[in-house]
C-alpha atoms as a PDB file:
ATOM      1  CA  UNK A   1     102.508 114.558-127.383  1.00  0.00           C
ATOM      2  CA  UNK A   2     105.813 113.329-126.394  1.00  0.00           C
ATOM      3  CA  UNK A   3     108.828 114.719-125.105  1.00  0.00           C
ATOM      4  CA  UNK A   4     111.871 115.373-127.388  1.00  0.00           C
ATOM      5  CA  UNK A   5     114.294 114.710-124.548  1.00  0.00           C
ATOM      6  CA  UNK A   6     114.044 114.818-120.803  1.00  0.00           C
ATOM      7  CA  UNK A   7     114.108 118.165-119.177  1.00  0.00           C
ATOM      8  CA  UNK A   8     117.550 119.426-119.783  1.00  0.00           C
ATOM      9  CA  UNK A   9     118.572 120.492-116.669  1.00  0.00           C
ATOM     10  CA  UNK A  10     118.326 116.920-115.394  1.00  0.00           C
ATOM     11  CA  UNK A  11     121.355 116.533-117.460  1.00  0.00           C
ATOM     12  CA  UNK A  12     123.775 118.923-115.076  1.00  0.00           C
ATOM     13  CA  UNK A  13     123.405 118.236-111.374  1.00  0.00           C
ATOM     14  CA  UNK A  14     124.321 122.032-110.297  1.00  0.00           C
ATOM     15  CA  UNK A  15     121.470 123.237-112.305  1.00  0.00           C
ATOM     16  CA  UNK A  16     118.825 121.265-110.592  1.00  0.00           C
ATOM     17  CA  UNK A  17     120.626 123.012-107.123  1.00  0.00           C
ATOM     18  CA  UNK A  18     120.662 126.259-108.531  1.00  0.00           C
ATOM     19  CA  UNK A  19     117.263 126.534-110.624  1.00  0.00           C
ATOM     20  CA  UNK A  20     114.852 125.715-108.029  1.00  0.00           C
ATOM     21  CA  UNK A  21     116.244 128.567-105.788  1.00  0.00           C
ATOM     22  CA  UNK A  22     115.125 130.782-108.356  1.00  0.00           C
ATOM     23  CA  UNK A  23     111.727 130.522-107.601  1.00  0.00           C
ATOM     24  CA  UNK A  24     111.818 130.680-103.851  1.00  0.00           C
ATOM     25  CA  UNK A  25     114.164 134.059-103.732  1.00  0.00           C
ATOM     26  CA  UNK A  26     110.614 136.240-105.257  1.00  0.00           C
ATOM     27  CA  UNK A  27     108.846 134.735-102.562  1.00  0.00           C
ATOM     28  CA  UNK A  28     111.234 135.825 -99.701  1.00  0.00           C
ATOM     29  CA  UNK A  29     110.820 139.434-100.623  1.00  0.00           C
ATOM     30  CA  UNK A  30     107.311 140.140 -99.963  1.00  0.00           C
ATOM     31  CA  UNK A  31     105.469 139.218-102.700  1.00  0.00           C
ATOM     32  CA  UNK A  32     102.354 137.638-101.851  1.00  0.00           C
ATOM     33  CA  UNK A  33     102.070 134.325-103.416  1.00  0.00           C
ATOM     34  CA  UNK A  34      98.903 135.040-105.059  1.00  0.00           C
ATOM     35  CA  UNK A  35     100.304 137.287-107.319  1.00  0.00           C
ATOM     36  CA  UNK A  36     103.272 135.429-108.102  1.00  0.00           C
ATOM     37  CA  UNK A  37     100.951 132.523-109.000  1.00  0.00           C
ATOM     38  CA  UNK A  38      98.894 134.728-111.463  1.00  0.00           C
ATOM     39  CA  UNK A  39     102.358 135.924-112.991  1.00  0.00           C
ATOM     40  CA  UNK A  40     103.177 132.789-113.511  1.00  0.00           C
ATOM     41  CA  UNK A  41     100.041 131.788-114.819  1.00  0.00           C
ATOM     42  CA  UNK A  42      99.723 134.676-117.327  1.00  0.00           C
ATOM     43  CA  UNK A  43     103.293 134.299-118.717  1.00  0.00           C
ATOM     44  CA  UNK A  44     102.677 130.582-119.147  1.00  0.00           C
ATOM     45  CA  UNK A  45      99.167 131.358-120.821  1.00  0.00           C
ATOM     46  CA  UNK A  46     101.034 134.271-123.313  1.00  0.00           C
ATOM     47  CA  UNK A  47     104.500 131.732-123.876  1.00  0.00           C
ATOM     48  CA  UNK A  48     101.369 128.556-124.330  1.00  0.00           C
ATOM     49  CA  UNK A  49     103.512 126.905-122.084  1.00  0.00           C
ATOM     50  CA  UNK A  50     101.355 123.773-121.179  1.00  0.00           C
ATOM     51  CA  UNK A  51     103.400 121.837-118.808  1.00  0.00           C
ATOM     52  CA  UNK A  52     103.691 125.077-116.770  1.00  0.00           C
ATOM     53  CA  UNK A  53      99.841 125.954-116.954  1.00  0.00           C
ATOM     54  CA  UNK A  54      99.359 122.184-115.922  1.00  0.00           C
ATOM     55  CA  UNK A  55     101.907 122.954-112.659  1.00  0.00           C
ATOM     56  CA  UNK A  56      99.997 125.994-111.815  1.00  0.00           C
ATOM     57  CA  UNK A  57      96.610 124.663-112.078  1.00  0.00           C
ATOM     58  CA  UNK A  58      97.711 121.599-109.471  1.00  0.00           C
ATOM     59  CA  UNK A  59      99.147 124.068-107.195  1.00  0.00           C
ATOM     60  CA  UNK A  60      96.016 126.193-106.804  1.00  0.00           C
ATOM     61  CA  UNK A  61      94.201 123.211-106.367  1.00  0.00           C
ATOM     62  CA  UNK A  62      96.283 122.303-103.507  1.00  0.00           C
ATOM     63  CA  UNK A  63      96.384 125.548-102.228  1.00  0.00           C
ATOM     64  CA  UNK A  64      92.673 125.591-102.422  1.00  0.00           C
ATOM     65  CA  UNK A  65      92.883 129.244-103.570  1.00  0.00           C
ATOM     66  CA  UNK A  66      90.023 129.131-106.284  1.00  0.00           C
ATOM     67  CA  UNK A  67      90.535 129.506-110.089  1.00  0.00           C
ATOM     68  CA  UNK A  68      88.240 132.858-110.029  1.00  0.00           C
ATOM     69  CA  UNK A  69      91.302 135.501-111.072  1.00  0.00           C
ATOM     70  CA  UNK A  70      92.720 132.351-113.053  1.00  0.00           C
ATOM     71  CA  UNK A  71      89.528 132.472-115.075  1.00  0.00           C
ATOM     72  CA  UNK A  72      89.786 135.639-116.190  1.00  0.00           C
ATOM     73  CA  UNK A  73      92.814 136.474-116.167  1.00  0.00           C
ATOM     74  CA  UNK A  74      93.360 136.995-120.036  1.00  0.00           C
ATOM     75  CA  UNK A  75      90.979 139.812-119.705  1.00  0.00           C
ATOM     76  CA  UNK A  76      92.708 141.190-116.353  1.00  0.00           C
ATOM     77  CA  UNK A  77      92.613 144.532-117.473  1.00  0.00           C
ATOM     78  CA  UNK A  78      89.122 144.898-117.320  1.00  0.00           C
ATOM     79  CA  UNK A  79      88.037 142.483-114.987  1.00  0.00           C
ATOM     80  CA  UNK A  80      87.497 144.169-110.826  1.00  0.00           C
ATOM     81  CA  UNK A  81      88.897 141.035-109.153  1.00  0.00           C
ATOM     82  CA  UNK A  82      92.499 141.822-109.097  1.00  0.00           C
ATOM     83  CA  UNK A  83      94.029 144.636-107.122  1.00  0.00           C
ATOM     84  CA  UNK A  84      96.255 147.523-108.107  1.00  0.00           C
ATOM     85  CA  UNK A  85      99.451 145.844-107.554  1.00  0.00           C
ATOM     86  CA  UNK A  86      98.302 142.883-109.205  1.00  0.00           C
ATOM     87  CA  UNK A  87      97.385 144.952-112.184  1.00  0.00           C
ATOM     88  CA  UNK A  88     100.698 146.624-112.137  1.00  0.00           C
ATOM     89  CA  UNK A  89     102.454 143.635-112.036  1.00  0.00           C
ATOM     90  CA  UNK A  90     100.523 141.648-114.508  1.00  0.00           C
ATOM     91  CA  UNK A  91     101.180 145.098-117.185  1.00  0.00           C
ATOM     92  CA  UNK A  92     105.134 144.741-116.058  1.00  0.00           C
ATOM     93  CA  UNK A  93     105.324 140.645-116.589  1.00  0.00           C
ATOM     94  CA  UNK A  94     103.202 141.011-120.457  1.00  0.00           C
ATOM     95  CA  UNK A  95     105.601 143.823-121.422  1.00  0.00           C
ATOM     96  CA  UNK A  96     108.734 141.774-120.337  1.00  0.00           C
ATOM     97  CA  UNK A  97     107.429 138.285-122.120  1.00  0.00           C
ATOM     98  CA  UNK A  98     106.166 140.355-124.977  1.00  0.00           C
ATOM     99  CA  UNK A  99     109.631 141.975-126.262  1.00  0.00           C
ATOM    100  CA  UNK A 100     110.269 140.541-129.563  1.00  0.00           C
ATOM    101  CA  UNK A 101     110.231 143.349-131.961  1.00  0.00           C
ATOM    102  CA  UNK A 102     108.938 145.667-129.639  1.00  0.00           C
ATOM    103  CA  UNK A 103     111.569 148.763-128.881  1.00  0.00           C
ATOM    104  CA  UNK A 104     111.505 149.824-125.436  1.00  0.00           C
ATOM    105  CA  UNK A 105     108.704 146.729-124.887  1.00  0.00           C
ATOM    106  CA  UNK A 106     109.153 147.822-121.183  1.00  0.00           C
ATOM    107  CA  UNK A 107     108.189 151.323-121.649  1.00  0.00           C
ATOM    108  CA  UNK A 108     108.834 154.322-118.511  1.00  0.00           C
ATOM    109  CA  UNK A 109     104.762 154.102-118.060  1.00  0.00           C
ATOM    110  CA  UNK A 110     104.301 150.373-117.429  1.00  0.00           C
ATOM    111  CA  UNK A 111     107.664 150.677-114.871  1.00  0.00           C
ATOM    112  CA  UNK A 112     106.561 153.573-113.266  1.00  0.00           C
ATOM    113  CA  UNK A 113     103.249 152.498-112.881  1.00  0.00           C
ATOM    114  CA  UNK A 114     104.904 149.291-111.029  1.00  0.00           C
ATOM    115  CA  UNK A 115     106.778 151.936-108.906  1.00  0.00           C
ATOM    116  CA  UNK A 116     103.757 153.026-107.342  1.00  0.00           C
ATOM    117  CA  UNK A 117     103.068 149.920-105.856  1.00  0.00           C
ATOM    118  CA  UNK A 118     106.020 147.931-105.108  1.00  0.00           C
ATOM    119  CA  UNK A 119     109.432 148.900-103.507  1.00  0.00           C
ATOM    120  CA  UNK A 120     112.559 148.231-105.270  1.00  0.00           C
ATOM    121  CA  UNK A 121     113.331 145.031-103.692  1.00  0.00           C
ATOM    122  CA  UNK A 122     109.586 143.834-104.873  1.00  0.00           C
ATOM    123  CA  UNK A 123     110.053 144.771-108.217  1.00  0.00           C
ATOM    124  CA  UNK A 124     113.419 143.053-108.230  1.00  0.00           C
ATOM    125  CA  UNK A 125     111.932 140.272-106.945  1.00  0.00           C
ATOM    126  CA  UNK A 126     109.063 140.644-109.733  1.00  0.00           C
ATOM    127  CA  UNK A 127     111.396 141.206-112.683  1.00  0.00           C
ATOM    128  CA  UNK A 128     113.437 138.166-111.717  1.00  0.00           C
ATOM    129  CA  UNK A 129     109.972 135.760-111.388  1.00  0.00           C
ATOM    130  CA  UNK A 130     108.797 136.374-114.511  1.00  0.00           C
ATOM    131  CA  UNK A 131     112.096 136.034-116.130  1.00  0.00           C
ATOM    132  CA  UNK A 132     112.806 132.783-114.360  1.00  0.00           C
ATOM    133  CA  UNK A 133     109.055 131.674-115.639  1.00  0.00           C
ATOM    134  CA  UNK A 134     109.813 132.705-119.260  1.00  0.00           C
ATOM    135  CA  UNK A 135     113.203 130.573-118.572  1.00  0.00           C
ATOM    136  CA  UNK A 136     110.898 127.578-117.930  1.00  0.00           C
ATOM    137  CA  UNK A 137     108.232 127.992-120.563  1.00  0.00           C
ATOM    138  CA  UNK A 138     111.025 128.271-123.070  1.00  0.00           C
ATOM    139  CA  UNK A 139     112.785 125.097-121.833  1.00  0.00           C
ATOM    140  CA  UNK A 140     109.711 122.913-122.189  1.00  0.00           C
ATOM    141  CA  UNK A 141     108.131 124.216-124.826  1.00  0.00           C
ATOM    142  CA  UNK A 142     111.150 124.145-126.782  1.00  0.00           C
ATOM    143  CA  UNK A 143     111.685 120.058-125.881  1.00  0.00           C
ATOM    144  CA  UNK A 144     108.064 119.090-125.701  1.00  0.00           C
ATOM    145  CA  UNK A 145     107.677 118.949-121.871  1.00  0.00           C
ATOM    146  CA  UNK A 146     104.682 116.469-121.526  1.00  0.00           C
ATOM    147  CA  UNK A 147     102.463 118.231-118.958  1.00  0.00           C
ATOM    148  CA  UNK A 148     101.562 116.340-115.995  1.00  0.00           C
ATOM    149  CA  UNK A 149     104.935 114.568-116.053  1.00  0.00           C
ATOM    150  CA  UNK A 150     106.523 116.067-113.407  1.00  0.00           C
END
């Protein structure tokens, strides 16, 4: 595969300040980084994002966390390895890539579910993850983002 065009970001200096900030601002609000990481992972998996699937796989590695959830993590609702919150948050991050032709795609259920187990702040922090990891899939998948090029 190759690229259409370098990332296009690199093009405007302020967005290469202002996008990586995105990512760290979850992480400052108590989510554990575990579960951002799945997030991540399962949005990129759903969007078939592979230059973001190829980021997450090197960072587990380096984090030496273990691809066990990773593994099964299409099937998360029925696999035992992932918590409550995780399972909450993985329901929240599907219905929020998943909206095309879907009304109310976020439905009262799936949000008050996420309620249970994470304050306000968290799910702010949650909502604005997986909207920042749909940003990215989107960008390279749209100009051919070679994985492993980064």
């Amino acid at each position: 595969m190759t690229a259409r065009m370098k990332n296009p970001a690199s093009y405007f200096p302020d967005a290469q300040t202002v996008l990586p900030t995105l990512g760290q601002i979850p992480r400052d609000k108590g989510v554990d980084d575990e579960t951002l990481e799945l997030l991540h992972f399962r949005v990129s998996q759903i969007n078939g994002c592979g230059w973001c699937l190829d980021f997450a796989r090197r960072s587990i590695e380096k984090a030496g966390t273990g691809f066990e959830k990773y593994a099964v993590l299409p099937g998360w609702r029925e696999a035992t390895v992932f918590s409550d919150p995780q399972r909450a948050a993985l329901a929240l991050a599907e219905a929020m890539t998943r909206i095309a032709d879907r009304p109310d795609a976020v439905d009262d259920a799936i949000w008050a579910e996420a309620e249970k187990h994470w304050s306000e702040e968290q799910l702010a922090a949650i909502v604005l993850w997986v909207a920042t990891t749909n940003f990215y899939n989107r960008l390279n998948v749209t100009v051919k983002q070679v994985p492993g090029t980064w």
